[in-house]
Each structure stands twice: as structure tokens, then as C-alpha cells.
C-alpha atoms as a PDB file:
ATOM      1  CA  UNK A   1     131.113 -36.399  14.404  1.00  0.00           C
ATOM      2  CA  UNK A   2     129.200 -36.533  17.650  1.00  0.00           C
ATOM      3  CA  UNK A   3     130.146 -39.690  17.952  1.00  0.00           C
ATOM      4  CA  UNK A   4     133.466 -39.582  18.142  1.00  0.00           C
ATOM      5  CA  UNK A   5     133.277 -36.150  20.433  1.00  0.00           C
ATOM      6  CA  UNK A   6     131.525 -38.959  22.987  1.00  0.00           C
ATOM      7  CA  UNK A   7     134.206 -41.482  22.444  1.00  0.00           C
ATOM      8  CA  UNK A   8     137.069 -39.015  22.706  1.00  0.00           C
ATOM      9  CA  UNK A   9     135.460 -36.962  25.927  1.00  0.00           C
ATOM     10  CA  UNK A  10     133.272 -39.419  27.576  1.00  0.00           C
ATOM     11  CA  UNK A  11     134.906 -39.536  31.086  1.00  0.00           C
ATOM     12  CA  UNK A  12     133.383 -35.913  31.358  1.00  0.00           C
ATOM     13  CA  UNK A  13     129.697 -36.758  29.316  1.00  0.00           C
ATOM     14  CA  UNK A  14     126.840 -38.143  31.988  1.00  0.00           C
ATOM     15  CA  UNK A  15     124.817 -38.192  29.528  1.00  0.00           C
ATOM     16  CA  UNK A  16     124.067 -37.031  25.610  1.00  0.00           C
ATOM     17  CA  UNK A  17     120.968 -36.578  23.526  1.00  0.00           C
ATOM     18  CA  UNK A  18     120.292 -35.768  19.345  1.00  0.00           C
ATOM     19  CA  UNK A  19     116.997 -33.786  20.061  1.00  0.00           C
ATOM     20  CA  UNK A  20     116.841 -32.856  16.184  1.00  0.00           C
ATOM     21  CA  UNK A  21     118.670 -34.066  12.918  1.00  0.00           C
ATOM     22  CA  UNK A  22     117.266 -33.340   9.782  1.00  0.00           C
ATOM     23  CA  UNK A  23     119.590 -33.707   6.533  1.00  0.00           C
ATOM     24  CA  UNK A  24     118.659 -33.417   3.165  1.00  0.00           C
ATOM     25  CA  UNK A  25     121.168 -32.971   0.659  1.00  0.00           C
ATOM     26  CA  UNK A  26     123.723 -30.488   1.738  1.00  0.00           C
ATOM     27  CA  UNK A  27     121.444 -29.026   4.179  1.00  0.00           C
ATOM     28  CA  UNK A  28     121.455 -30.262   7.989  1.00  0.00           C
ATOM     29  CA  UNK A  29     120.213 -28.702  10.977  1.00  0.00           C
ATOM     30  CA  UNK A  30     121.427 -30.886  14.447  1.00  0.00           C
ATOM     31  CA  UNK A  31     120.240 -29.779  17.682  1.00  0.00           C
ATOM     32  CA  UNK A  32     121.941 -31.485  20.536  1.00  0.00           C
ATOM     33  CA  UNK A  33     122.515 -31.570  24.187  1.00  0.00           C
ATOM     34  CA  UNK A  34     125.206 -32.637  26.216  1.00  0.00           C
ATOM     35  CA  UNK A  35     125.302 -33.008  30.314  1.00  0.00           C
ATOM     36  CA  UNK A  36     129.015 -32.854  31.977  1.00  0.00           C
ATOM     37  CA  UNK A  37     130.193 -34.946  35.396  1.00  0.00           C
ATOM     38  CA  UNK A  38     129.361 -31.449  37.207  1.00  0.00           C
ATOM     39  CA  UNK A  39     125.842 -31.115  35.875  1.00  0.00           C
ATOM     40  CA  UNK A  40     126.702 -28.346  33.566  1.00  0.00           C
ATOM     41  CA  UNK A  41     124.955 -28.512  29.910  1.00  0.00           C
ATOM     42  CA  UNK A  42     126.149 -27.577  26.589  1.00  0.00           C
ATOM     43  CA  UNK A  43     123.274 -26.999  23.954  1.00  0.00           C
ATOM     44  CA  UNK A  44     124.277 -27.360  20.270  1.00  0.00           C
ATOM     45  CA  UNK A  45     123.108 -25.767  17.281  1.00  0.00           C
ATOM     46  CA  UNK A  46     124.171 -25.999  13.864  1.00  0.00           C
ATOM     47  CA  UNK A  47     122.566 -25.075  10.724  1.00  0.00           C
ATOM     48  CA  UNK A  48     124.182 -25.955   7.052  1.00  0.00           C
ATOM     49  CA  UNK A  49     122.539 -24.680   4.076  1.00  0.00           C
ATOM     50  CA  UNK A  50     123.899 -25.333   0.598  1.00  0.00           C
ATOM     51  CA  UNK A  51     127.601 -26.129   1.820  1.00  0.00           C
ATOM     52  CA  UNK A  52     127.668 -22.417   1.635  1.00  0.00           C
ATOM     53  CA  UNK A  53     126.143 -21.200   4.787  1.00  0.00           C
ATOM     54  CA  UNK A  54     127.400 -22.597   8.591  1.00  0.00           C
ATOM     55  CA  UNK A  55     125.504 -21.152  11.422  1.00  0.00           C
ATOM     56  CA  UNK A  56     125.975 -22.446  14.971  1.00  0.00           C
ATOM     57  CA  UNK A  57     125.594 -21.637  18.686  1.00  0.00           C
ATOM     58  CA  UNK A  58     126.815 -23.610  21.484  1.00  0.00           C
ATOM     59  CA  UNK A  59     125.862 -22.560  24.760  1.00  0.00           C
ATOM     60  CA  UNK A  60     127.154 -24.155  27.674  1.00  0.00           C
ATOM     61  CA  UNK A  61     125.395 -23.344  31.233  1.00  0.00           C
ATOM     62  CA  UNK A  62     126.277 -24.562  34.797  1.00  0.00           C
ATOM     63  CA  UNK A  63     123.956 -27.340  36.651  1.00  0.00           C
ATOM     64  CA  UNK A  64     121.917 -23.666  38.263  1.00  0.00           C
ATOM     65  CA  UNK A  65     121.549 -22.370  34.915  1.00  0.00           C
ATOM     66  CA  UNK A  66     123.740 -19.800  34.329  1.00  0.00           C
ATOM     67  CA  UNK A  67     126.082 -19.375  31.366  1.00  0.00           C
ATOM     68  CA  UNK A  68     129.573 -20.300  31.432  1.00  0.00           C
ATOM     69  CA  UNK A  69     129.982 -19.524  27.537  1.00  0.00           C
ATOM     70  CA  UNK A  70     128.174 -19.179  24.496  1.00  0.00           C
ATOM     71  CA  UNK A  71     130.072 -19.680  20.925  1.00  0.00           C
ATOM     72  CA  UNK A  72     128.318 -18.473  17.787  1.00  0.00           C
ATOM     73  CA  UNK A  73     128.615 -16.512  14.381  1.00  0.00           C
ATOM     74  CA  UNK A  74     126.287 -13.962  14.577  1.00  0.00           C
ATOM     75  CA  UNK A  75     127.412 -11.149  12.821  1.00  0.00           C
ATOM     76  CA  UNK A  76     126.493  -8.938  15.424  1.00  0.00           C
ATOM     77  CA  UNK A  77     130.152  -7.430  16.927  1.00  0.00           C
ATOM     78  CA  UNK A  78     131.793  -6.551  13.965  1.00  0.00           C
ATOM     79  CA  UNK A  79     135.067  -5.048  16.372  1.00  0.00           C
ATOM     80  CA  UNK A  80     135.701  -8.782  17.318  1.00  0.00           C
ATOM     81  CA  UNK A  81     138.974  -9.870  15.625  1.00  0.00           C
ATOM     82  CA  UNK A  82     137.786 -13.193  14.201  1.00  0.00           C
ATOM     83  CA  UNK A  83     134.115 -11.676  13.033  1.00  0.00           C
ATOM     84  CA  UNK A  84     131.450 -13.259  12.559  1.00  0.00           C
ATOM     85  CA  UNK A  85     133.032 -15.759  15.334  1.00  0.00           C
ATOM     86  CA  UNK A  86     132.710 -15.016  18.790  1.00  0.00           C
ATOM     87  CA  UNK A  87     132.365 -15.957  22.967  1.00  0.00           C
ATOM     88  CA  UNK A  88     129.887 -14.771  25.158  1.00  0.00           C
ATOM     89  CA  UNK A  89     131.443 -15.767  28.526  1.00  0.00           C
ATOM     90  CA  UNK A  90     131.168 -14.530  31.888  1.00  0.00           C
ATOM     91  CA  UNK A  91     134.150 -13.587  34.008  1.00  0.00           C
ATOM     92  CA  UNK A  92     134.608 -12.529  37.679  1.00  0.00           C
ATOM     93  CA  UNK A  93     131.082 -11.599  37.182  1.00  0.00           C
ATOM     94  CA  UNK A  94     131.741  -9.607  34.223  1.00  0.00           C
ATOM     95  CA  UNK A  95     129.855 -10.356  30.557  1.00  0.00           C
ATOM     96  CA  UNK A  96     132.791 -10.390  27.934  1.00  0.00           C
ATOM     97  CA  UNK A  97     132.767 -10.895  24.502  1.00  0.00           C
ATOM     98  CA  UNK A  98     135.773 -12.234  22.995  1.00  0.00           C
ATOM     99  CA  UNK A  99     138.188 -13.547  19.800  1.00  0.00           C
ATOM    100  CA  UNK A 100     136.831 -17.510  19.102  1.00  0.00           C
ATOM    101  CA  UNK A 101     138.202 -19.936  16.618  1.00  0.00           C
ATOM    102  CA  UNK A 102     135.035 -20.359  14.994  1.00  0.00           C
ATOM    103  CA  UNK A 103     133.141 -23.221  15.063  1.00  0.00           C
ATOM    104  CA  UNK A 104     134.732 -26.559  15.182  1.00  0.00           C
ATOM    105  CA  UNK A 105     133.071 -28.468  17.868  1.00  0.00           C
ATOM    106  CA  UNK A 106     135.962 -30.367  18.477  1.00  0.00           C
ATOM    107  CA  UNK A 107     137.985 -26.878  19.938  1.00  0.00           C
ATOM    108  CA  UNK A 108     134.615 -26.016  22.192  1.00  0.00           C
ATOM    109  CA  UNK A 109     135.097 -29.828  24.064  1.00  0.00           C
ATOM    110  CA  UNK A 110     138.613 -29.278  24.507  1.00  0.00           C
ATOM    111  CA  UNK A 111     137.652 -25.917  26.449  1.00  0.00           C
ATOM    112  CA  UNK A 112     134.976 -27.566  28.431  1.00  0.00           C
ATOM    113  CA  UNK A 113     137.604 -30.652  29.426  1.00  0.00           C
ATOM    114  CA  UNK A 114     140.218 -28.009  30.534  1.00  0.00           C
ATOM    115  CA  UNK A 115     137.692 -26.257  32.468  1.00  0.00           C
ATOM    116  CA  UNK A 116     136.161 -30.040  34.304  1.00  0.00           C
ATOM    117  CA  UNK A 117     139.691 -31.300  34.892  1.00  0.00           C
ATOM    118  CA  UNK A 118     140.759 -28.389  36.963  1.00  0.00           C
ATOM    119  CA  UNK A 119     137.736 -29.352  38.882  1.00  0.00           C
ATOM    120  CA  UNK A 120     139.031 -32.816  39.832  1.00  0.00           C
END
């Protein structure tokens, strides 16, 4: 999976890491990190636990630090139309929460390469 997310999105990816990969079974847990062409990050987290549970954050920062959006399935805003999936993402300086698609990793790279390409 990862893999292929590099292959497919590279021209954005300065650089990648696996910082933790444990599967046994059905389980996994994958931490990961991911630095863009303008320095921002995107951290990765995803927990799988008896093909029954899927938990997962992804929180993508600029190079200063700062959060550009954070995707994850806490069940914490139950209001949110596609609950337990959610955005945390900051615009014109206000914090939003909004609707997500959940969390296919493939759908959170194809945000981040709209967002670099209208940089170029």
C-alpha cells in the first residue's frame, strides 16, 4: 500500500519513512511519515485489530508546524454527517471540523497533491 502511494505521488514525496510496523495476524499497527516538495509533513496512524476494528489519524502540518488537516475516526462529533469520520482543518484562520470520506489513504494523497500543485 505505501508503496504504491510513493510510486503513484512521488513527484510531491522528498522523502518517506515506516517508523513502526508491527503485524500479527489480522492485527497491524503502521506508523509513518511522509515529507512533501514544500516541507510540509503528513504523520500516519493506523491501527487494525481483528479485521473488525480500523482506527487511523493522519495529520498533515506545514514545514513551521502548523496543521493544515487532520483525518481521523474518533467518535468524538457525533453531528458530523459521515460519523465516526472526520477533518480537522484550518481555514482563513478558522478551526473547522468537517464531512470526510473515511479513511482510505489513497483519497488523503489526492487532497494533499491538489493542494501542492496549485502551489507550482
Amino acid at each position: 500500500m505505501i508503496i504504491k502511494i510513493v510510486e503513484r505521488y512521488g513527484v510531491f514525496i522528498a522523502t518517506w519513512k515506516i517508523i513502526e510496523y508491527d503485524q500479527d495476524g489480522p492485527n497491524l499497527r503502521l506508523k509513518a511519515e511522509f515529507e512533501f516538495s514544500d516541507g510540509s509533513r503528513l504523520f500516519i496512524r493506523q491501527i487494525v485489530l481483528q479485521e473488525s476494528t480500523f482506527k487511523y489519524a493522519y495529520h498533515w502540518q506545514d514545514e513551521k508546524g502548523l496543521l493544515r488537516c487532520r483525518w481521523d475516526n474518533s467518535p468524538h462529533w457525533p453531528d458530523i454527517s459521515t460519523h465516526p469520520h472526520h477533518k480537522h482543518v484550518i481555514s482563513n484562520d478558522k478551526y473547522l471540523i468537517e464531512p470526510s470520506r473515511g479513511g482510505d489513504l489513497e483519497s488523503i494523497f489526492v487532497e494533499i497533491e491538489q493542494f501542492l500543485s496549485h502551489l507550482e
